[in-house]
N, C-alpha and C. Protein backbone atom coordinates (compact mmCIF):
# COMPACT_ATOMS: atom_id res chain seq x y z
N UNK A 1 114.23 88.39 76.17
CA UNK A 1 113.28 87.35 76.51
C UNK A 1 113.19 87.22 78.03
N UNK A 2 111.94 87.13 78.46
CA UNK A 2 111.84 87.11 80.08
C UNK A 2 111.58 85.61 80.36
N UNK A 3 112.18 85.39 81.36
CA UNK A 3 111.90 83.75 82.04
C UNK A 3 111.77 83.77 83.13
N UNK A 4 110.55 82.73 83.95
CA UNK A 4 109.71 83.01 84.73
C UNK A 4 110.41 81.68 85.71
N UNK A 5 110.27 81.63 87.21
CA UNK A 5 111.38 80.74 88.29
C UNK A 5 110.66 80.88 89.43
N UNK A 6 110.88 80.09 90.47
CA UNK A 6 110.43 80.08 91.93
C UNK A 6 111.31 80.01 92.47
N UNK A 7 111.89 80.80 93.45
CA UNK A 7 112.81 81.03 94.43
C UNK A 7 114.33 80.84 93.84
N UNK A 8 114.47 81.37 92.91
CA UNK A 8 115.90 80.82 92.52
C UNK A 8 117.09 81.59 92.68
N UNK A 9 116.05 83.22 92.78
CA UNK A 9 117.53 84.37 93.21
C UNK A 9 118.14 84.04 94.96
N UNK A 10 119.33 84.64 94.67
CA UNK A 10 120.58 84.78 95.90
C UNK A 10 120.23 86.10 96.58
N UNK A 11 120.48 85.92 97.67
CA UNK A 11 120.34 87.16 98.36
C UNK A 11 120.51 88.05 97.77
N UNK A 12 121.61 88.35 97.14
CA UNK A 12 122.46 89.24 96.79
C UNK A 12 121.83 90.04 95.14
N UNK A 13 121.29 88.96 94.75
CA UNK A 13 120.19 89.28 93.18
C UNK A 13 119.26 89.83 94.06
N UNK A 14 118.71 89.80 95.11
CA UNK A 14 117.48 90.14 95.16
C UNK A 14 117.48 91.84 95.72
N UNK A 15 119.08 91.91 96.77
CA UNK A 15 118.92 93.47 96.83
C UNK A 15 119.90 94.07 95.73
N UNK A 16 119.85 94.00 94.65
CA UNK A 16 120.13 94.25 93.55
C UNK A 16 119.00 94.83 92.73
N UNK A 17 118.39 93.96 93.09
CA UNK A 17 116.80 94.15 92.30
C UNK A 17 116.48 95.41 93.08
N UNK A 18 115.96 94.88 94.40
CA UNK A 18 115.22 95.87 95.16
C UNK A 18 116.09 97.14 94.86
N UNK A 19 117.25 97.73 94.71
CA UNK A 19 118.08 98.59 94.71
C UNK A 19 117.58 99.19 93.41
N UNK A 20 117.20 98.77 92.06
CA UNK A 20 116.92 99.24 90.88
C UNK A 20 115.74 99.63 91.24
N UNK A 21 114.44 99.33 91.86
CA UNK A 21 113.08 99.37 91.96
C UNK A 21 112.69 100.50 92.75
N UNK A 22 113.79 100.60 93.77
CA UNK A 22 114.07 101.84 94.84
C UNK A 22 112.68 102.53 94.41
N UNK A 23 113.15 103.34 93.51
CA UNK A 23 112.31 104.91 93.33
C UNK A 23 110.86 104.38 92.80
N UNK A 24 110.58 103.39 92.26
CA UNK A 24 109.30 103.06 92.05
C UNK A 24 108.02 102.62 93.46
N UNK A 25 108.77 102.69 94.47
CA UNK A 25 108.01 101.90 95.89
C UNK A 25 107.52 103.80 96.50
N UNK A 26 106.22 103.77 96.78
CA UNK A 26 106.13 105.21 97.28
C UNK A 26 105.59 104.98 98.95
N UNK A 27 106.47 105.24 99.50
CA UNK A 27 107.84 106.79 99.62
C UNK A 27 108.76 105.05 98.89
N UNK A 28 110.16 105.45 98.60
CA UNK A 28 110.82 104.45 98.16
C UNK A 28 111.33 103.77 99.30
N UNK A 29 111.43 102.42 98.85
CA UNK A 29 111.28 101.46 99.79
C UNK A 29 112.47 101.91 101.10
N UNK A 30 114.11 102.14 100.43
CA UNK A 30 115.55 102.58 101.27
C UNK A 30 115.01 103.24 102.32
N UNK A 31 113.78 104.51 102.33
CA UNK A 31 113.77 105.04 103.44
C UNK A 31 112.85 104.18 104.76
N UNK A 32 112.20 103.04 104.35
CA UNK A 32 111.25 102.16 105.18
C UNK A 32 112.45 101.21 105.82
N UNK A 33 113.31 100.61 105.08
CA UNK A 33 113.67 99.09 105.34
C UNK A 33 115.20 99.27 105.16
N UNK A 34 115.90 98.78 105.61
CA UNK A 34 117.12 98.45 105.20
C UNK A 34 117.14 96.96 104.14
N UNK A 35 117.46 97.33 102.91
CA UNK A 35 117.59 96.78 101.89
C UNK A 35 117.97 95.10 102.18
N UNK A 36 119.33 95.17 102.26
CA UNK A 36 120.08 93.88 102.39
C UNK A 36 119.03 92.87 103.66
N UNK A 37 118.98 93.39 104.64
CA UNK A 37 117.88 93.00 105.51
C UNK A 37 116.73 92.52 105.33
N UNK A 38 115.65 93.40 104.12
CA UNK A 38 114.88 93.01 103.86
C UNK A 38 114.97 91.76 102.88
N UNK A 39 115.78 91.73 102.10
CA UNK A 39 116.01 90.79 100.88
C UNK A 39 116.56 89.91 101.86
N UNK A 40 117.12 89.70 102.77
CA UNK A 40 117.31 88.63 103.44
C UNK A 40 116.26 87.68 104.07
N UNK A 41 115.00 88.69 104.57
CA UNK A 41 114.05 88.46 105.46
C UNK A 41 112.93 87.32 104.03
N UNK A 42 113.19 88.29 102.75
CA UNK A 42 112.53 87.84 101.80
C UNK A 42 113.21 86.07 101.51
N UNK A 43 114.60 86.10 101.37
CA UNK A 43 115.09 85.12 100.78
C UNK A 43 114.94 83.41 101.86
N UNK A 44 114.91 84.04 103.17
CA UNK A 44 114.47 83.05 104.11
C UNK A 44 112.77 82.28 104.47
N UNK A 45 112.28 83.70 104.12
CA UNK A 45 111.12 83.87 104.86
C UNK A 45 109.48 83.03 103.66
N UNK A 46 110.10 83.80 102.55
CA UNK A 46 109.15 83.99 101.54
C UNK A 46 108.83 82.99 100.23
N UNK A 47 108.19 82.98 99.81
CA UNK A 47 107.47 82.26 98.63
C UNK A 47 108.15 83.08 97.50
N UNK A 48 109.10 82.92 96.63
CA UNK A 48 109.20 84.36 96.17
C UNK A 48 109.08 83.64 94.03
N UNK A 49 108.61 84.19 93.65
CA UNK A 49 107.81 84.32 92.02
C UNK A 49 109.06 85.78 91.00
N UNK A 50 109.80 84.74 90.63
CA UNK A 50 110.62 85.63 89.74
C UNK A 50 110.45 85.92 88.51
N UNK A 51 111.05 86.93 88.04
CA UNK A 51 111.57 87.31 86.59
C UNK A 51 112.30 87.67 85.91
N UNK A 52 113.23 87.05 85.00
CA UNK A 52 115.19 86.98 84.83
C UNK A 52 114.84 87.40 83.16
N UNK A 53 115.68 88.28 82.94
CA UNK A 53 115.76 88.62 81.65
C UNK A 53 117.59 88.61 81.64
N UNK A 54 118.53 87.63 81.05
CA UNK A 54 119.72 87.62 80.37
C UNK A 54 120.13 87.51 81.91
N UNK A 55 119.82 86.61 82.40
CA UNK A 55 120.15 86.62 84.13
C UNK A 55 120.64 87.32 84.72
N UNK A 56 119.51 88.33 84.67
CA UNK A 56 119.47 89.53 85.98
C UNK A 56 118.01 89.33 86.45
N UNK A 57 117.33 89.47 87.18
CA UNK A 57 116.18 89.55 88.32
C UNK A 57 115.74 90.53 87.82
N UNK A 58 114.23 90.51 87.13
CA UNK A 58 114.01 92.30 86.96
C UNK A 58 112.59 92.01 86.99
N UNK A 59 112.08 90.93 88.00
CA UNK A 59 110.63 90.97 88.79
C UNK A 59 110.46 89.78 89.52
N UNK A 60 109.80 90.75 90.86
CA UNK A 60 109.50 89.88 91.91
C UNK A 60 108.37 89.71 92.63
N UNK A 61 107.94 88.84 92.39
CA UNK A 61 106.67 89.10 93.93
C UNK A 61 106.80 88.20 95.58
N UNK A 62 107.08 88.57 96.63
CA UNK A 62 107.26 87.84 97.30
C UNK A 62 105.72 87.78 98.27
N UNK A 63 106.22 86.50 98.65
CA UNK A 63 104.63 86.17 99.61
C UNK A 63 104.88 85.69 100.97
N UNK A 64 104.42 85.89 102.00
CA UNK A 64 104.88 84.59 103.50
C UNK A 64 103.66 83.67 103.04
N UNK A 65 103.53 82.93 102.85
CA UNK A 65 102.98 81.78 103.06
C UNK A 65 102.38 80.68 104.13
N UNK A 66 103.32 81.21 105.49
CA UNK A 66 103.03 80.55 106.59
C UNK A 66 102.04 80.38 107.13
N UNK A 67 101.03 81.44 107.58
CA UNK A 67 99.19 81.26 107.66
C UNK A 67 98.79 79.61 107.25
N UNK A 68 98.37 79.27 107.64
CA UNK A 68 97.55 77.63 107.17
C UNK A 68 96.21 78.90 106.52
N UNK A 69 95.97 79.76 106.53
CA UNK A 69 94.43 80.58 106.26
C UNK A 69 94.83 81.54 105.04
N UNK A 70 95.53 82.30 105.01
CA UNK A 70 96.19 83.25 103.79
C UNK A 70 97.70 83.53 103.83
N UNK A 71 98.22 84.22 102.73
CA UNK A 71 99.29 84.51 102.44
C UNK A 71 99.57 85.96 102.28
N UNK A 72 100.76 86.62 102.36
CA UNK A 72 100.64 88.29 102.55
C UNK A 72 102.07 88.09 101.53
N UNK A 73 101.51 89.33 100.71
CA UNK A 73 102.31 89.70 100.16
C UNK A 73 103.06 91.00 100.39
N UNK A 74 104.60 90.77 100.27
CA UNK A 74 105.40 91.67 101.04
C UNK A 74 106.40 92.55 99.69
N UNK A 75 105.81 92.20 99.01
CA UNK A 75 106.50 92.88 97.82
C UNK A 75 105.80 92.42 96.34
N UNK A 76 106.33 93.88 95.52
CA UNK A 76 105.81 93.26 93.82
C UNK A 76 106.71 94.41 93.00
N UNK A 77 107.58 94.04 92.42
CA UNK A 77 108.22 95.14 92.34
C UNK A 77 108.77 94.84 90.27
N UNK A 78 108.79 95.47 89.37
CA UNK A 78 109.06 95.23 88.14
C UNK A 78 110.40 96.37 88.08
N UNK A 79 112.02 95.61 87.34
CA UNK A 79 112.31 97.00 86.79
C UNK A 79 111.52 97.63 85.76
N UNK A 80 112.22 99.25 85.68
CA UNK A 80 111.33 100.35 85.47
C UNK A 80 111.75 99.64 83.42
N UNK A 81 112.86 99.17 83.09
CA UNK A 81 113.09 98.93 81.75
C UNK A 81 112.28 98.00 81.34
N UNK A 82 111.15 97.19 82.22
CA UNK A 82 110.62 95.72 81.90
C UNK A 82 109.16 96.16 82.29
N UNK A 83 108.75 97.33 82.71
CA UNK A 83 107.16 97.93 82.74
C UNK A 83 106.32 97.50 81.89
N UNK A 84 104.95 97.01 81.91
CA UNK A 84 104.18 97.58 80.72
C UNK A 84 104.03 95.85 80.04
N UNK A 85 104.63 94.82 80.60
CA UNK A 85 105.11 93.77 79.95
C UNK A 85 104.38 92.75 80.48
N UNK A 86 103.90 92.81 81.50
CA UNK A 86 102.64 92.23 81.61
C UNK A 86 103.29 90.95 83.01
N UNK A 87 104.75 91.42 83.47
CA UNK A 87 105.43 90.54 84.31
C UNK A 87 105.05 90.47 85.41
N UNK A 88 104.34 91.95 86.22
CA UNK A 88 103.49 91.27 87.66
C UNK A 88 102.26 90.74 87.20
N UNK A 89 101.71 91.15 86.39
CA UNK A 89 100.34 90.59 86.39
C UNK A 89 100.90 88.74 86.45
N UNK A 90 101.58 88.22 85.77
CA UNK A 90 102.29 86.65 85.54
C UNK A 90 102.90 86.35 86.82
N UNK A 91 103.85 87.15 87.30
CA UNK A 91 103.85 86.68 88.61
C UNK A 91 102.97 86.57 90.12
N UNK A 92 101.88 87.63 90.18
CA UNK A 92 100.95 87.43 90.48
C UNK A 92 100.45 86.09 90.51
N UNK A 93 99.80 85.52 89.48
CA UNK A 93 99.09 84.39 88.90
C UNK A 93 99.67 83.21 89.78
N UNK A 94 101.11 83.35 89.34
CA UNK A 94 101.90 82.36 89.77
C UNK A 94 101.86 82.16 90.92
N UNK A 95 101.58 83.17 91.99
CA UNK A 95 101.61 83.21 93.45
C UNK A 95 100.18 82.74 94.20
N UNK A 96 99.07 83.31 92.89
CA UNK A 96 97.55 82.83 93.35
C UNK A 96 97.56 80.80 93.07
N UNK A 97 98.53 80.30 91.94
CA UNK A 97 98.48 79.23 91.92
C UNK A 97 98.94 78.36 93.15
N UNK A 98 100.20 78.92 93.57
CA UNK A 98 100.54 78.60 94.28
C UNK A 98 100.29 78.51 95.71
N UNK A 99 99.10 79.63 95.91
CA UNK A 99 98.81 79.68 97.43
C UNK A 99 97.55 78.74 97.40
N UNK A 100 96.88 78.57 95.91
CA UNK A 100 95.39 77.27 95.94
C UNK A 100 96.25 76.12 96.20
N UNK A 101 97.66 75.41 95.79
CA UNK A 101 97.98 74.41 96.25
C UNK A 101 98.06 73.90 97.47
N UNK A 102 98.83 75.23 98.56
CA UNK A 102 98.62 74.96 99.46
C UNK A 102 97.33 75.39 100.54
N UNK A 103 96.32 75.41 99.49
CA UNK A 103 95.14 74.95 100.49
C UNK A 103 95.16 76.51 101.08
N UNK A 104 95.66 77.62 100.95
CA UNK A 104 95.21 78.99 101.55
C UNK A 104 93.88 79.57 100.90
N UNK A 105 93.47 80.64 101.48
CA UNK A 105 92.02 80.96 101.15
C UNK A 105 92.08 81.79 100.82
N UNK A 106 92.88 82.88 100.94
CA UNK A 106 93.19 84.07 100.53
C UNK A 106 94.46 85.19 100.75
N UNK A 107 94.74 85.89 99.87
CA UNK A 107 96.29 86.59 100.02
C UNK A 107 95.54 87.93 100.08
N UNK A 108 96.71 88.67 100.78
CA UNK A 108 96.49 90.36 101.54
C UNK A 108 98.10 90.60 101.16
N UNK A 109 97.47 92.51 100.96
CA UNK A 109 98.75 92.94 100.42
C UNK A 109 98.31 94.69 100.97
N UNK A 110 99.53 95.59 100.76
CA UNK A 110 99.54 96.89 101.41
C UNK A 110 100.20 97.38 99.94
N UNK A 111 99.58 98.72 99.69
CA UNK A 111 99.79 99.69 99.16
C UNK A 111 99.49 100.74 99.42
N UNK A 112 100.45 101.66 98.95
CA UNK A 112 100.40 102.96 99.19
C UNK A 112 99.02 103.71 98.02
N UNK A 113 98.43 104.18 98.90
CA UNK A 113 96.97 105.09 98.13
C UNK A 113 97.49 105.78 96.76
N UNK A 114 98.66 106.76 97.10
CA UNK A 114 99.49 107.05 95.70
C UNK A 114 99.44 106.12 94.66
N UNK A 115 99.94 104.56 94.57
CA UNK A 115 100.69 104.23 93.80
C UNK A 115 99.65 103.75 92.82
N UNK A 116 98.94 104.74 92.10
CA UNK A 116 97.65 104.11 91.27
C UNK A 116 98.10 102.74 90.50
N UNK A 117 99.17 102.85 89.64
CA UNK A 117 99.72 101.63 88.73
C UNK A 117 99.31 100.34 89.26
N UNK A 118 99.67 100.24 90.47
CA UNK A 118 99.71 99.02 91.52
C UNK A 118 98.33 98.87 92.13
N UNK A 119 97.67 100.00 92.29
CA UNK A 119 95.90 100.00 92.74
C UNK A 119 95.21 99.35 91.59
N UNK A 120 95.54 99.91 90.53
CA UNK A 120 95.17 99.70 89.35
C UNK A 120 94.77 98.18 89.04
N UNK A 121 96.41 97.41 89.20
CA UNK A 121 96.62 96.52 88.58
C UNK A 121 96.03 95.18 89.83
N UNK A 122 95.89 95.73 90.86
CA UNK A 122 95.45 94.67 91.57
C UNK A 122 94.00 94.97 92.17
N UNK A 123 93.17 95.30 91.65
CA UNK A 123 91.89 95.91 90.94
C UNK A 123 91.39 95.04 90.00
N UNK A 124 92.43 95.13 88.95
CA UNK A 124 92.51 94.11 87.84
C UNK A 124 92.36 92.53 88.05
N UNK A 125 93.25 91.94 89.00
CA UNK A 125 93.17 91.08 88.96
C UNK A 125 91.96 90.39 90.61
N UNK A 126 91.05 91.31 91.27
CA UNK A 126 90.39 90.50 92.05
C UNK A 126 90.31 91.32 93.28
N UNK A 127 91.15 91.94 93.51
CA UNK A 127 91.55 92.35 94.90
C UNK A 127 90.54 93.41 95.37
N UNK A 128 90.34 93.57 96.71
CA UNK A 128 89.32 94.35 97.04
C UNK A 128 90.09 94.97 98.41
N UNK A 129 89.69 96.29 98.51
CA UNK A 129 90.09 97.27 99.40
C UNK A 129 89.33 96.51 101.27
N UNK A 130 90.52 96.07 102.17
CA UNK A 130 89.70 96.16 103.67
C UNK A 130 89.73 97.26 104.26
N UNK A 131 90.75 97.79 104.42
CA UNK A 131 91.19 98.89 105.14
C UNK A 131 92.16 99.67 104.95
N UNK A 132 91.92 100.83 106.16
CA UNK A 132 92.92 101.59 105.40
C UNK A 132 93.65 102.18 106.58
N UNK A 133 95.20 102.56 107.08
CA UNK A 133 95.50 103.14 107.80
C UNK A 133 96.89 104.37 107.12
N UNK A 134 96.03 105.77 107.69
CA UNK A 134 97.12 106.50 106.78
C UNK A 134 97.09 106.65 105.50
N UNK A 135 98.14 106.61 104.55
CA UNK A 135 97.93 106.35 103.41
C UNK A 135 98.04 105.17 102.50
N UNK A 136 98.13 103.57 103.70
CA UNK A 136 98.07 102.55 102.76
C UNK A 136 96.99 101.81 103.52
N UNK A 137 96.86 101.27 101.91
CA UNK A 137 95.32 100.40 101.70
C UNK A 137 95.58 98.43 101.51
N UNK A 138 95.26 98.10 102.88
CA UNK A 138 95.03 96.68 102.77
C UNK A 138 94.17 96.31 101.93
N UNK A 139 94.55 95.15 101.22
CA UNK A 139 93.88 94.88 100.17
C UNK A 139 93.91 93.11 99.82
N UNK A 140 92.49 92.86 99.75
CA UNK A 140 92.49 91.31 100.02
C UNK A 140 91.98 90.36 98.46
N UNK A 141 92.50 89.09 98.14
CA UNK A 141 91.80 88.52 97.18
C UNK A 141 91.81 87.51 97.22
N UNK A 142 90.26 86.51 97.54
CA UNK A 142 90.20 84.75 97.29
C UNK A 142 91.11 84.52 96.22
N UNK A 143 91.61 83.34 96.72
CA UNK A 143 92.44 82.58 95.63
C UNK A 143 92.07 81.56 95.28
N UNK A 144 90.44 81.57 95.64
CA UNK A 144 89.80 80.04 94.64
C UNK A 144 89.21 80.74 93.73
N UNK A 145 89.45 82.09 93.21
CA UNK A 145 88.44 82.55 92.18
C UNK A 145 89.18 82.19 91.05
C-alpha cells in the first residue's frame, strides 16, 4: 500500500531514495551531483511531495518554491519496483496544489530529451516545451489550469 506525505523524509531517507533511482535519471543522477549534498540541498531547500510504501520513500517530487512568480522542480524520481503506479503523476498534482495555494503562476522543470517516460508523462499532465539547451528541455506548466 502506498501513502502519500509532505516533507516528512530525513535526509538520510531521501539519499537512500535518490541512491535506488540512480540508474533511472539520464545520464544518472551520481555522475551530476553528489548525492548526500543534493538530498541535503533538497531537505532544506524544497517543497518536497512523498511516497512511503512499508516506510521506505519510494517517490519524490521536489520543488523550490521560493519565486513569489513560479516554482522549479528539481527532481521526480519513482523506485523502479513502484513504476507504472500512477505515483508521480499523484505527486505531481500534489505539488500543482500546492504551488496554487501559494499564489505561484507557474512551475518549470528540466529533462533530459532521452528520458521519453518523463517527456511523456509531463506532456500528460500540461507541460509545454520553452527551451532547449543541449540535450535538456525546459519545460513549463500554469498551475491555475
Amino acid at each position: 500500500m502506498i501513502s502519500f506525505d509532505h516533507n516528512r523524509a530525513k535526509i538520510e531517507e531521501i539519499v537512500l531514495h535518490l541512491e535506488a533511482c540512480d540508474d533511472s535519471y539520464e545520464p544518472p543522477l551520481s555522475e551530476r551531483v553528489d548525492l548526500k549534498g543534493y538530498a541535503a540541498k533538497i531537505f532544506f531547500n524544497a517543497d518536497r511531495f512523498e511516497a512511503w510504501s512499508d516506510g521506505t520513500l519510494v517517490g519524490l517530487v521536489a520543488c523550490y518554491m521560493n519565486n513569489q512568480e513560479c516554482g522549479f522542480i528539481t527532481d521526480v524520481s519513482v523506485q523502479s519496483s513502484c513504476r507504472g503506479l500512477g505515483i508521480a503523476d499523484k505527486l505531481l498534482k500534489n505539488c500543482f496544489e500546492l504551488a496554487r495555494g501559494k499564489c505561484l503562476c507557474k512551475i518549470i522543470l528540466e529533462v533530459n530529451e532521452n528520458n521519453h517516460k518523463a517527456r511523456s508523462l509531463y506532456l500528460k499532465l500540461g507541460f509545454v516545451s520553452i527551451a532547449r539547451k543541449k540535450k535538456v528541455l525546459q519545460m513549463t506548466k500554469s498551475v491555475n489550469e
